[in-house]
Protein backbone atom coordinates (compact mmCIF):
# COMPACT_ATOMS: atom_id res chain seq x y z
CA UNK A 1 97.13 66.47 140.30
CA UNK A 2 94.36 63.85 139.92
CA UNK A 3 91.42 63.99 137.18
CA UNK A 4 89.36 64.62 141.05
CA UNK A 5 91.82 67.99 141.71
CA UNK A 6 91.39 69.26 138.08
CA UNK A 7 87.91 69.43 138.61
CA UNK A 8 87.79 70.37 141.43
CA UNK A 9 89.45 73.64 140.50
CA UNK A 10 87.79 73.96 137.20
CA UNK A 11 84.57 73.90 139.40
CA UNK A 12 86.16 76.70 141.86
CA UNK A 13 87.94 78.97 138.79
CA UNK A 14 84.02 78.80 136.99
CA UNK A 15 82.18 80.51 139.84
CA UNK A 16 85.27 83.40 139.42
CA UNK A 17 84.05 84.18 135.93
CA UNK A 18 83.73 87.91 135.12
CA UNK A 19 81.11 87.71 132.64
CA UNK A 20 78.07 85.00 133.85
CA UNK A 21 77.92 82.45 130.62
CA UNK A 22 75.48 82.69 128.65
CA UNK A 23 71.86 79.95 129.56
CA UNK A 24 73.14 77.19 126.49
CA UNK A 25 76.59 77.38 128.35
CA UNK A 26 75.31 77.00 131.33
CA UNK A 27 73.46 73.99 130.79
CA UNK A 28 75.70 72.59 129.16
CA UNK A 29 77.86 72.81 132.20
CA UNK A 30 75.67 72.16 134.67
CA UNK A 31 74.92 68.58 133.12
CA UNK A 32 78.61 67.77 132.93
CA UNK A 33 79.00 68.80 136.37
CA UNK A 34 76.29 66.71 137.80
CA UNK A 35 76.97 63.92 135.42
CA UNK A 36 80.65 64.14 136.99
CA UNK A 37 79.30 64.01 140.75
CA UNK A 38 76.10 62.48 140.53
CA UNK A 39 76.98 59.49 137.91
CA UNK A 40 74.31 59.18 134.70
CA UNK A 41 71.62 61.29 134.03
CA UNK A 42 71.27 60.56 130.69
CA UNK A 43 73.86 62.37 128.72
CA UNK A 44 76.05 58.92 128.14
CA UNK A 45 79.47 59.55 129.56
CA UNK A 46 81.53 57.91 132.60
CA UNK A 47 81.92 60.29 135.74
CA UNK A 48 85.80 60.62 134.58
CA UNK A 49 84.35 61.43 130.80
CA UNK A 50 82.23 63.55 132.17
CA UNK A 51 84.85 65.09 134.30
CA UNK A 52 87.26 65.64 131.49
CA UNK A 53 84.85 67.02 129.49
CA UNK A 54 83.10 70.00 132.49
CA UNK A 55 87.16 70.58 132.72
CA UNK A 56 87.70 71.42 129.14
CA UNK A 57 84.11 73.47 128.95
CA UNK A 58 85.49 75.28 132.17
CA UNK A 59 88.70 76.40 130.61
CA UNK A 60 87.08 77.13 127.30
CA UNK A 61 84.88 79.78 129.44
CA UNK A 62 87.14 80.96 131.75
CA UNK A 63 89.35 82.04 128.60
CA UNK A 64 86.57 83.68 126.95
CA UNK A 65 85.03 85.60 130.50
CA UNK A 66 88.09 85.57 131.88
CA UNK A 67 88.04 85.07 136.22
């Protein structure tokens, strides 16, 4: 799967969580994501950094909440 399908179903598996993240981890997900699809806004990584990155926060929440 490409670094595009990862995140793609990181993205999809987040909105499954049990528990809603707390604000801090949303934000901080929320800027990954939308410096992954939108390109900079300010937080100093590539879209595929960025990517990488929303994909390891997503996994790090989903095994914490759980989906």
């Amino acid at each position: 799967m490409s670094l595009q399908g990862y995140f793609d179903k990181a993205a999809d598996d987040v909105r499954k969580l049990k528990t809603r993240p707390d604000d801090e981890e949303l934000k901080v997900l929320y800027g990954l994501y939308k410096q992954s699809v939108v390109g900079d806004v300010d937080i100093g990584l590539s879209k595929d950094d960025a990517m990488s990155a929303y994909i390891s926060k997503a996994k790090e929440l989903i095994e914490k909440y759980g989906i």
